[in-house]
PDB file of N, CA and C in Angstrom:
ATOM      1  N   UNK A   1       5.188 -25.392 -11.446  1.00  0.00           N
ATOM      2  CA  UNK A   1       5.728 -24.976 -10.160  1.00  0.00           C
ATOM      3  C   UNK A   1       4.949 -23.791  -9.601  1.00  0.00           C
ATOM      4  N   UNK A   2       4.812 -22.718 -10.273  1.00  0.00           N
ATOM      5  CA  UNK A   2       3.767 -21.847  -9.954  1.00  0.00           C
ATOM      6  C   UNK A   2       2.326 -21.763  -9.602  1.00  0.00           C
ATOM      7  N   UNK A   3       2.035 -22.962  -9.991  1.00  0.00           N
ATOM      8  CA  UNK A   3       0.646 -23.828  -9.661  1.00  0.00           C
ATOM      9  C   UNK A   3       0.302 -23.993  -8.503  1.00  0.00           C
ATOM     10  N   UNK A   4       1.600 -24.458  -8.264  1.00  0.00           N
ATOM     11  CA  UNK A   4       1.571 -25.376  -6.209  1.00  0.00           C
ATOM     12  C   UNK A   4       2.207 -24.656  -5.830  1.00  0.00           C
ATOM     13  N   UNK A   5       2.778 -23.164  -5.762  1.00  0.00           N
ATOM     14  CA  UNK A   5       3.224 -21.947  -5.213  1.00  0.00           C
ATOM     15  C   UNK A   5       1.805 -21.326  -4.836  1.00  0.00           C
ATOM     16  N   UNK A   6       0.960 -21.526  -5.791  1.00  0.00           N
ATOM     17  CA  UNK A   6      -0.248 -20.747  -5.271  1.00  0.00           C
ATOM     18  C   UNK A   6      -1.266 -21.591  -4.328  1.00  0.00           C
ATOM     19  N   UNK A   7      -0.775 -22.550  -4.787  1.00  0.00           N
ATOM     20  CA  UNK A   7      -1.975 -23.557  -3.394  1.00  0.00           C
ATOM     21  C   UNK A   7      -1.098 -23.330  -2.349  1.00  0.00           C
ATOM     22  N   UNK A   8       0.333 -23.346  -2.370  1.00  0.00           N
ATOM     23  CA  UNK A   8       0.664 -23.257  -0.689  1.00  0.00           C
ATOM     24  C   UNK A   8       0.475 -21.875  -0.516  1.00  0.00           C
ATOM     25  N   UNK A   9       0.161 -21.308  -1.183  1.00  0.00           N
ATOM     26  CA  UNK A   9       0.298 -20.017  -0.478  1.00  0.00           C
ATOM     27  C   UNK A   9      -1.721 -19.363  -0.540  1.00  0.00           C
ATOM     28  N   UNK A  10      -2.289 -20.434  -1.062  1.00  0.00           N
ATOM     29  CA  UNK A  10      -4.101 -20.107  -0.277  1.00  0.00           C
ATOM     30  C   UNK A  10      -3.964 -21.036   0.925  1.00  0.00           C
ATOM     31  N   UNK A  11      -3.360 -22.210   1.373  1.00  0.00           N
ATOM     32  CA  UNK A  11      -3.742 -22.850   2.174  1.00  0.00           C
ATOM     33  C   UNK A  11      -2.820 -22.741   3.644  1.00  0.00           C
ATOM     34  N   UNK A  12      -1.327 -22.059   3.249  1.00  0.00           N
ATOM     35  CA  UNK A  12      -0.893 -21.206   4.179  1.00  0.00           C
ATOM     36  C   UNK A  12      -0.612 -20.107   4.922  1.00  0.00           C
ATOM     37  N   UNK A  13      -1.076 -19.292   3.559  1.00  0.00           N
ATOM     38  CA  UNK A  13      -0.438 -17.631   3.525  1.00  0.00           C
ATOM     39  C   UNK A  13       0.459 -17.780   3.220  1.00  0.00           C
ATOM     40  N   UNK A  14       0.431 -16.281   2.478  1.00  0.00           N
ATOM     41  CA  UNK A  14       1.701 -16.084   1.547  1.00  0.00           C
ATOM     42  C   UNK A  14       2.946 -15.966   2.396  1.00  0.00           C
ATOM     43  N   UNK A  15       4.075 -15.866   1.427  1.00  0.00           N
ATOM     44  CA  UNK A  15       5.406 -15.662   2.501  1.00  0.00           C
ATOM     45  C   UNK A  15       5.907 -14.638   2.210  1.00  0.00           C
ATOM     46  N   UNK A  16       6.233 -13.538   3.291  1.00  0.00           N
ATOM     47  CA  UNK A  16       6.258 -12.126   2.302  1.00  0.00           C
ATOM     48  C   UNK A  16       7.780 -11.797   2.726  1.00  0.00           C
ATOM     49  N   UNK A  17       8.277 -11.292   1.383  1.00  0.00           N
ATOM     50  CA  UNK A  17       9.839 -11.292   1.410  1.00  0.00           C
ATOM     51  C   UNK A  17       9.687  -9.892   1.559  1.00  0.00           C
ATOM     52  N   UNK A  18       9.459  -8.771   0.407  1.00  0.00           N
ATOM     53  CA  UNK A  18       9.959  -7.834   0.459  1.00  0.00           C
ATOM     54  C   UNK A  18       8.236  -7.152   0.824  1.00  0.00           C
ATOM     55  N   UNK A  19       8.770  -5.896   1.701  1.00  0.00           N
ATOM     56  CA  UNK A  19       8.034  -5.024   2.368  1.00  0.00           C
ATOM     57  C   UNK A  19       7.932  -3.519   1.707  1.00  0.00           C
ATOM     58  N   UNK A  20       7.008  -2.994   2.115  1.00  0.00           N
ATOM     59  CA  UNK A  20       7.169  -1.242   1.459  1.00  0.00           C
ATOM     60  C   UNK A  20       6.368  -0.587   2.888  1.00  0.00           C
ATOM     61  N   UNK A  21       6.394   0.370   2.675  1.00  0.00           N
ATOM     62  CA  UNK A  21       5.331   1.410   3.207  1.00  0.00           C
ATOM     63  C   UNK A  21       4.493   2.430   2.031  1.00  0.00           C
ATOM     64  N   UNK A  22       3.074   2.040   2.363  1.00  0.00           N
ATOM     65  CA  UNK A  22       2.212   3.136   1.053  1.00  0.00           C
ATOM     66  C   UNK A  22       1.060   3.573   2.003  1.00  0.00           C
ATOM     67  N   UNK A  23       0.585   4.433   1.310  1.00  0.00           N
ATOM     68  CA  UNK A  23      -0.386   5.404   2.128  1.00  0.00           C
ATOM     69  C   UNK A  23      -1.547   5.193   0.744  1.00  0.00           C
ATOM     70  N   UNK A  24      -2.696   6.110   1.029  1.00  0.00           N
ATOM     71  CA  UNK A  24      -3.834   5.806   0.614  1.00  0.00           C
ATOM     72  C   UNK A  24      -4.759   7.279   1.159  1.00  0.00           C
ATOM     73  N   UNK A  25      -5.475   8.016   0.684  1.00  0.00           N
ATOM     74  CA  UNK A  25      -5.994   8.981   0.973  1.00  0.00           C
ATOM     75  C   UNK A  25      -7.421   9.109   0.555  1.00  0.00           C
ATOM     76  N   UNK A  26      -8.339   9.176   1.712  1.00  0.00           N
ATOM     77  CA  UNK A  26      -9.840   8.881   0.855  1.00  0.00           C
ATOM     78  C   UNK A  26     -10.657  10.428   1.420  1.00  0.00           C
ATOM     79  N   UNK A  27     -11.037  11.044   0.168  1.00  0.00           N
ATOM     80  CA  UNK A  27     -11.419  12.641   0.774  1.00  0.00           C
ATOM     81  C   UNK A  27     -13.440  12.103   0.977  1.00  0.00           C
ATOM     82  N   UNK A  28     -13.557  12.903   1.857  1.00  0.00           N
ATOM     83  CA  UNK A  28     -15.136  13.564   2.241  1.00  0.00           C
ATOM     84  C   UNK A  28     -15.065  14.587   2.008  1.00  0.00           C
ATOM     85  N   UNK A  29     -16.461  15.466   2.280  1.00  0.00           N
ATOM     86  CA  UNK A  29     -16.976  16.865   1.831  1.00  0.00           C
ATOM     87  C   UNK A  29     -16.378  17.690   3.008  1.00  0.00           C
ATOM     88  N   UNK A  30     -16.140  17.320   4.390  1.00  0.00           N
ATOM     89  CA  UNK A  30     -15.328  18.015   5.432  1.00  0.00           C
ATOM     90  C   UNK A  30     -14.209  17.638   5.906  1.00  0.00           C
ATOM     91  N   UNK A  31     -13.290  16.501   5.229  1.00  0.00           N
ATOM     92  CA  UNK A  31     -12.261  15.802   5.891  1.00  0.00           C
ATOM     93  C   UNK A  31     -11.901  14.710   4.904  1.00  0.00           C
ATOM     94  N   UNK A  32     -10.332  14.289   5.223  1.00  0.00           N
ATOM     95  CA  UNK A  32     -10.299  13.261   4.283  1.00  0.00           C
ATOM     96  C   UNK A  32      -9.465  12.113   5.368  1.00  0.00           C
ATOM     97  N   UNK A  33      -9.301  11.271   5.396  1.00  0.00           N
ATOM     98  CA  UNK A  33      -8.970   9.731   5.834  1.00  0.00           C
ATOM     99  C   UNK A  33      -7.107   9.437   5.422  1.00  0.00           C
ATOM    100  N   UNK A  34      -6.378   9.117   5.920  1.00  0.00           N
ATOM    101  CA  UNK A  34      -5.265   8.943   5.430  1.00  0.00           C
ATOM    102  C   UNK A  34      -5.085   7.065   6.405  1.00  0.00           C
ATOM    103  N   UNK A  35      -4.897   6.345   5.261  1.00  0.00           N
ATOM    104  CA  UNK A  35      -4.434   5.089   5.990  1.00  0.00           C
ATOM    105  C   UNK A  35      -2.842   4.889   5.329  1.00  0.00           C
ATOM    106  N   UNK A  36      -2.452   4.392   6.411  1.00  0.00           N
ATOM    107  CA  UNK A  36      -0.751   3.516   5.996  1.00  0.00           C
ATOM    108  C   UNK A  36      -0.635   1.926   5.756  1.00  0.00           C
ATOM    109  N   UNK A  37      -0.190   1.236   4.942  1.00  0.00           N
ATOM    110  CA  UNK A  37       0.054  -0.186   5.015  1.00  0.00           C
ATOM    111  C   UNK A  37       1.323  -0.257   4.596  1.00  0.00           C
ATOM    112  N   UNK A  38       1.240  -1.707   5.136  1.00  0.00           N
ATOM    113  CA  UNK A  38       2.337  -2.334   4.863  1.00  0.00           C
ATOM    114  C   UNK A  38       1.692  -3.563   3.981  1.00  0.00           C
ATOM    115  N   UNK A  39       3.073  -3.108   2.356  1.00  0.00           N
ATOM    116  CA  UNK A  39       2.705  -3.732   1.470  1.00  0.00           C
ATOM    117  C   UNK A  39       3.684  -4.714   1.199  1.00  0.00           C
ATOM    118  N   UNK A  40       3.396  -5.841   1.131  1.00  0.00           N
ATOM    119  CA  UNK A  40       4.240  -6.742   0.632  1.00  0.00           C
ATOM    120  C   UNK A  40       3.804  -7.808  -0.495  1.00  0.00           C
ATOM    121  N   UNK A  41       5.207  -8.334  -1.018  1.00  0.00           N
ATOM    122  CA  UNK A  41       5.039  -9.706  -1.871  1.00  0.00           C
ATOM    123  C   UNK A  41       5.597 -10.707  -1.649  1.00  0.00           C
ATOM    124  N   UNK A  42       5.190 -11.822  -1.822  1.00  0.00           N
ATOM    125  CA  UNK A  42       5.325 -13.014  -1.519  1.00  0.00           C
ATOM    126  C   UNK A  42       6.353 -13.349  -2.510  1.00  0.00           C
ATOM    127  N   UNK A  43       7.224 -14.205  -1.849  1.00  0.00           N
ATOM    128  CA  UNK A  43       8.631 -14.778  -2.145  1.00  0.00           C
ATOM    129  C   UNK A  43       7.833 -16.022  -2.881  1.00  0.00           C
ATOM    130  N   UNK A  44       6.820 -16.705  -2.695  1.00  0.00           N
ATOM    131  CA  UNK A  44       6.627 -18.092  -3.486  1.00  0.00           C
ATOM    132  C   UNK A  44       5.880 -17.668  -4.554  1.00  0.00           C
ATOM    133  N   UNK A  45       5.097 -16.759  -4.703  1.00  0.00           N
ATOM    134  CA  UNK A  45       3.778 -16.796  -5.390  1.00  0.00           C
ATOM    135  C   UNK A  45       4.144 -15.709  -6.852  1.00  0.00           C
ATOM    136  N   UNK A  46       4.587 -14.557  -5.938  1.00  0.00           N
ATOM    137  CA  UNK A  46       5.043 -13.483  -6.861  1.00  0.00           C
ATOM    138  C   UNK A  46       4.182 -12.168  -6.720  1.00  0.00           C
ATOM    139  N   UNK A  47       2.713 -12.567  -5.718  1.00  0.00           N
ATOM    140  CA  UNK A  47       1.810 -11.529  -5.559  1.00  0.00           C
ATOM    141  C   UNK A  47       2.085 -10.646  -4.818  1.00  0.00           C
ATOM    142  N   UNK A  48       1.344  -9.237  -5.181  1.00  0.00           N
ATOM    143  CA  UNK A  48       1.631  -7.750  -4.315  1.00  0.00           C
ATOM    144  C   UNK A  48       0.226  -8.123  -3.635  1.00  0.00           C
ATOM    145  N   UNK A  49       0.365  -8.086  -2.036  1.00  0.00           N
ATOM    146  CA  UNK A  49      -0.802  -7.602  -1.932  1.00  0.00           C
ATOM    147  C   UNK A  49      -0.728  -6.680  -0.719  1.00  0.00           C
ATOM    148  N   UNK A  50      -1.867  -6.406   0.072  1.00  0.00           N
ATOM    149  CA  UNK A  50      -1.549  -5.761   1.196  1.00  0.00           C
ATOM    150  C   UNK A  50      -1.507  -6.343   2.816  1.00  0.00           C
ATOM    151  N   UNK A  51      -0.562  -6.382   3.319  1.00  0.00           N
ATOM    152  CA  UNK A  51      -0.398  -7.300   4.379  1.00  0.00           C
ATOM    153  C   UNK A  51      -0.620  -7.014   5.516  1.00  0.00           C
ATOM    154  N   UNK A  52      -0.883  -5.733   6.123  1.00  0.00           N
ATOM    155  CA  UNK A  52      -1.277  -4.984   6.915  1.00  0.00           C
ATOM    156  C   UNK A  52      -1.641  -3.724   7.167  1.00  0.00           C
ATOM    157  N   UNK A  53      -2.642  -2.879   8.107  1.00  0.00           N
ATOM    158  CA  UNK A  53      -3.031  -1.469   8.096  1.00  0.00           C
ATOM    159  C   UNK A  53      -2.743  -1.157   9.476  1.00  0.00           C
ATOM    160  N   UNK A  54      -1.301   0.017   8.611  1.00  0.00           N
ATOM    161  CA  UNK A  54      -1.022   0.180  10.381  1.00  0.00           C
ATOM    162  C   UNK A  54      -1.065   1.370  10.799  1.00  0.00           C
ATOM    163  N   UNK A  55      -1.640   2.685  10.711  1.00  0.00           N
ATOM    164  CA  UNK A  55      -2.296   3.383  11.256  1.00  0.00           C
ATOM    165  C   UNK A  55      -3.598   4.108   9.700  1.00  0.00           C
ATOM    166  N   UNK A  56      -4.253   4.724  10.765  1.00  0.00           N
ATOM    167  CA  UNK A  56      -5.394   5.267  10.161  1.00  0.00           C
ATOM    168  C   UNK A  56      -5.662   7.250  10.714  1.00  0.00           C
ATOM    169  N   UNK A  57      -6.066   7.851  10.398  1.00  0.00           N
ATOM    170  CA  UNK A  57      -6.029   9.137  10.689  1.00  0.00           C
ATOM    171  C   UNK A  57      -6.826  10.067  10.595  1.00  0.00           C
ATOM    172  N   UNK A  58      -7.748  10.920  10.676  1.00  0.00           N
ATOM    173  CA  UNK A  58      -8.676  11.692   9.951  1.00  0.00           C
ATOM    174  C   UNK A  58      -8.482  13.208  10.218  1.00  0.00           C
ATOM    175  N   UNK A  59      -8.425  13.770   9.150  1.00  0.00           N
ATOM    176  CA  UNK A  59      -8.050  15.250   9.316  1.00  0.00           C
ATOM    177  C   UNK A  59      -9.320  16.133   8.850  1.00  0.00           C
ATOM    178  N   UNK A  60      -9.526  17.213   9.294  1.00  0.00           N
ATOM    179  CA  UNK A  60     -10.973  18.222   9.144  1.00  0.00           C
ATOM    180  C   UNK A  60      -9.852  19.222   8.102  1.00  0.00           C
ATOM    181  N   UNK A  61     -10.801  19.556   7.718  1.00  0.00           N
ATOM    182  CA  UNK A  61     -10.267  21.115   7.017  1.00  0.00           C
ATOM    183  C   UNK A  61     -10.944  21.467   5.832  1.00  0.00           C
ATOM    184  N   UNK A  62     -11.444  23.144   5.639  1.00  0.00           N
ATOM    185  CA  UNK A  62     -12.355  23.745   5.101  1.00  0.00           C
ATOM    186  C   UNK A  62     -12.070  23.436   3.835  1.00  0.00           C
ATOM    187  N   UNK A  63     -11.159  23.686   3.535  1.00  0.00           N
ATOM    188  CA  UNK A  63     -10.387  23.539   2.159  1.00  0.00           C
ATOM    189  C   UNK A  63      -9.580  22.080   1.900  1.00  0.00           C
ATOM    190  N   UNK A  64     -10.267  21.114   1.593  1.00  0.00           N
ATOM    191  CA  UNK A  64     -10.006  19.506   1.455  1.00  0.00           C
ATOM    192  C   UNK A  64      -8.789  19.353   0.487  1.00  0.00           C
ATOM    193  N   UNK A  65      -8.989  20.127  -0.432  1.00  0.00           N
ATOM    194  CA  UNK A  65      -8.682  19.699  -1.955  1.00  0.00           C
ATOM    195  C   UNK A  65      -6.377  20.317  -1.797  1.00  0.00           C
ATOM    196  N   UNK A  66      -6.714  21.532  -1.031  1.00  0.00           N
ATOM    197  CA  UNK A  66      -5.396  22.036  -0.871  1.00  0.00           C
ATOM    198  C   UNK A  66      -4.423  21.229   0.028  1.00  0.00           C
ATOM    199  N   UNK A  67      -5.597  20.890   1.149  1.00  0.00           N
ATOM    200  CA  UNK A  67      -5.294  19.916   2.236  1.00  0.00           C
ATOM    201  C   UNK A  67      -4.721  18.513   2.243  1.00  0.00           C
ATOM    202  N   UNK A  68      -5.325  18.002   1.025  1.00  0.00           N
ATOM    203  CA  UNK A  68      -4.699  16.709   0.728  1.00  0.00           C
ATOM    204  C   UNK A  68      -3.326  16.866  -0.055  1.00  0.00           C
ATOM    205  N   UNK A  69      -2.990  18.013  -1.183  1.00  0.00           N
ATOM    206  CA  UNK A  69      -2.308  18.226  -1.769  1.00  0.00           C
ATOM    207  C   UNK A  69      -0.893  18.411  -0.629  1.00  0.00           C
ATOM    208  N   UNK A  70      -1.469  18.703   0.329  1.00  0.00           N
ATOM    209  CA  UNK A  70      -0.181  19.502   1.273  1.00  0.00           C
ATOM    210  C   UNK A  70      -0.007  17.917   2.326  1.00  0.00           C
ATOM    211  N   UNK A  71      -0.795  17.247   2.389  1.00  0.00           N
ATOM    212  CA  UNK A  71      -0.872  16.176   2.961  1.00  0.00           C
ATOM    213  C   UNK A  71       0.318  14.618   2.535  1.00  0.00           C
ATOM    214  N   UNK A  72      -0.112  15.467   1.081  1.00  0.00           N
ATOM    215  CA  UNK A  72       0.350  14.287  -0.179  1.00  0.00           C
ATOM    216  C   UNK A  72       1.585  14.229  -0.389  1.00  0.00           C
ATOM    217  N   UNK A  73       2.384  15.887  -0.490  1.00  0.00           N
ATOM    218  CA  UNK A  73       4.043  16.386  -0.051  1.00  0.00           C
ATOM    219  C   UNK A  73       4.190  15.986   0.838  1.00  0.00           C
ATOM    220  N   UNK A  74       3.866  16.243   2.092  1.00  0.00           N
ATOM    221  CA  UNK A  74       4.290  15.596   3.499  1.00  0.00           C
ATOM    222  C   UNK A  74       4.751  14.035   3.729  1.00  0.00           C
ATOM    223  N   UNK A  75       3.210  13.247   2.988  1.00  0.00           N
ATOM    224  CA  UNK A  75       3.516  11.647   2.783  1.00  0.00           C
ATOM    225  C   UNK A  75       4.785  11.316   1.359  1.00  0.00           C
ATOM    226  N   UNK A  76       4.889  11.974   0.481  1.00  0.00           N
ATOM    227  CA  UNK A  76       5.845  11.496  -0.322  1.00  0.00           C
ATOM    228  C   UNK A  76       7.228  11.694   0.507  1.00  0.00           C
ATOM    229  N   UNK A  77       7.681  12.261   1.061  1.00  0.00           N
ATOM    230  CA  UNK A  77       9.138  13.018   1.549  1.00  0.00           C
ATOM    231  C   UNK A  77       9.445  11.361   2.299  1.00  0.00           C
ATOM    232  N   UNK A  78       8.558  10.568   2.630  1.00  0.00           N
ATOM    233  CA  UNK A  78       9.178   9.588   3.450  1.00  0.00           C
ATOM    234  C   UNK A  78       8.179   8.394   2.708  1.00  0.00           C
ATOM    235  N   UNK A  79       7.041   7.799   2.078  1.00  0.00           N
ATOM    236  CA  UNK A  79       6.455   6.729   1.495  1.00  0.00           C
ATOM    237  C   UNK A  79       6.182   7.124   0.311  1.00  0.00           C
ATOM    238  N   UNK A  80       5.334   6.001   0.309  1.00  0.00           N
ATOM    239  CA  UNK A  80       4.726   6.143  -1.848  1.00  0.00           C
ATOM    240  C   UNK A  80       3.322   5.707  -1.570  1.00  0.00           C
ATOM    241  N   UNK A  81       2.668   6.178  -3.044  1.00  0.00           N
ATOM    242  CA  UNK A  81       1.085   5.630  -2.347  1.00  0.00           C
ATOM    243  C   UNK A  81       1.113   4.559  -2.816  1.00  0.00           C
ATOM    244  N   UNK A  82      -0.123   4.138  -2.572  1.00  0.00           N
ATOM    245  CA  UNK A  82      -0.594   2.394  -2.942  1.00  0.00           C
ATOM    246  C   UNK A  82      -0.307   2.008  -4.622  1.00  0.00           C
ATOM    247  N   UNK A  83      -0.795   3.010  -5.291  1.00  0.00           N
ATOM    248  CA  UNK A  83      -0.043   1.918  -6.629  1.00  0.00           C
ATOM    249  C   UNK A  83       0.955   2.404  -7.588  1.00  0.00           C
ATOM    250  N   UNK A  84       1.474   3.334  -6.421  1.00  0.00           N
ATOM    251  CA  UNK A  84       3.305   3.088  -6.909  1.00  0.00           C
ATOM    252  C   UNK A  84       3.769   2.346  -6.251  1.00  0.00           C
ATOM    253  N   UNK A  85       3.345   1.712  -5.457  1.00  0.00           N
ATOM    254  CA  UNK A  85       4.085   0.894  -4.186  1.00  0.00           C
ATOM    255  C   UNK A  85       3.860  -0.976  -4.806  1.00  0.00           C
ATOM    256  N   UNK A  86       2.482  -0.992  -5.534  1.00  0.00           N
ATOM    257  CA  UNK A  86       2.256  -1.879  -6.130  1.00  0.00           C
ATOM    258  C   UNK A  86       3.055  -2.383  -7.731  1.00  0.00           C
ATOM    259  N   UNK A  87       3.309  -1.202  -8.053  1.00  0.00           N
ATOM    260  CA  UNK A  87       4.019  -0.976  -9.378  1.00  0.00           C
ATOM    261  C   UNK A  87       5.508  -0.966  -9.104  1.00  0.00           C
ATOM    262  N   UNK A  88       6.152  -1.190  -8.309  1.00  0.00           N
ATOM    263  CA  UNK A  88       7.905  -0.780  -8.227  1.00  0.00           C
ATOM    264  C   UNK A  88       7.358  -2.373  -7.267  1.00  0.00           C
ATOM    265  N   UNK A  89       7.040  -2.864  -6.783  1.00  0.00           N
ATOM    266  CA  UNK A  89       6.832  -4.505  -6.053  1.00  0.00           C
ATOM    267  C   UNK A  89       6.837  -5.262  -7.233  1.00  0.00           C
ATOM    268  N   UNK A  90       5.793  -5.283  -8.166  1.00  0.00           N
ATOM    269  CA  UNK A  90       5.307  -5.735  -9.809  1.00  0.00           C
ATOM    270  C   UNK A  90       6.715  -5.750 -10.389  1.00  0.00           C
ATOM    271  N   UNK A  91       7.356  -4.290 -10.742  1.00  0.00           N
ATOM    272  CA  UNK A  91       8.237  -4.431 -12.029  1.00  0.00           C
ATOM    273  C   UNK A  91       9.177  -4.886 -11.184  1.00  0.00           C
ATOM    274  N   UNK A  92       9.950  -5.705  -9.680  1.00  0.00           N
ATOM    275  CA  UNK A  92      11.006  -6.420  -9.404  1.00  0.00           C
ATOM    276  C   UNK A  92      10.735  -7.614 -10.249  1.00  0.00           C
ATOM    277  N   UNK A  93       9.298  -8.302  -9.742  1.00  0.00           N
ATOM    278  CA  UNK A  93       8.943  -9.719 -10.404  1.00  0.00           C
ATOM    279  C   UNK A  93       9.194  -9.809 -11.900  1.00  0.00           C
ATOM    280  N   UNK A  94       9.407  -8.788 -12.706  1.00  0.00           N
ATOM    281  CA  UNK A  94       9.344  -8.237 -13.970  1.00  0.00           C
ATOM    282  C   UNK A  94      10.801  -8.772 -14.402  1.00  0.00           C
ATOM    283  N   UNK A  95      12.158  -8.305 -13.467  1.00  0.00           N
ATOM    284  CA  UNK A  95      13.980  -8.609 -13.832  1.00  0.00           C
ATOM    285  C   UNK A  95      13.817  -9.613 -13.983  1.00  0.00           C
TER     286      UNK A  95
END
């Protein structure tokens, strides 16, 4: 059954039941990148993957390393990053 869960779901796209919000943070030497997705898994298949990127951001600042840290509090108070978001999607398929 899981076999032909995965062919319908290369030859249709997946069907995505449950949703998250995760963030993702990529530093440079003057700035670092903050993207948001929307992560979901598929109700037939069982896969996490990422289903959409819905905003993107770029912030300057002298001091990167403090910057992301203060960036990183800000994004936890309301999302999770990408592979806790992948890991709490995973261990449902897990019950």
């Amino acid at each position: 059954m899981k076999l032909f869960n995965n062919i319908l779901c290369c030859f249709f796209g997946h069907k995505a039941d449950k949703h998250m919000l995760a963030y993702s943070i990529e530093s440079y030497p003057m700035s670092y990148k903050v993207s948001i997705y929307d992560i979901a898994k598929c109700s037939r298949c069982g896969n996490v993957y990422k289903k959409s990127l819905i905003e993107t951001y770029h912030r300057y600042n002298w001091y990167i390393e403090h910057a992301i840290r203060q960036e990183e509090k800000r994004l936890q108070e309301h999302i999770v990053s990408i592979s806790e978001a992948y890991k709490l999607l995973g261990e449902e398929n897990e019950k």
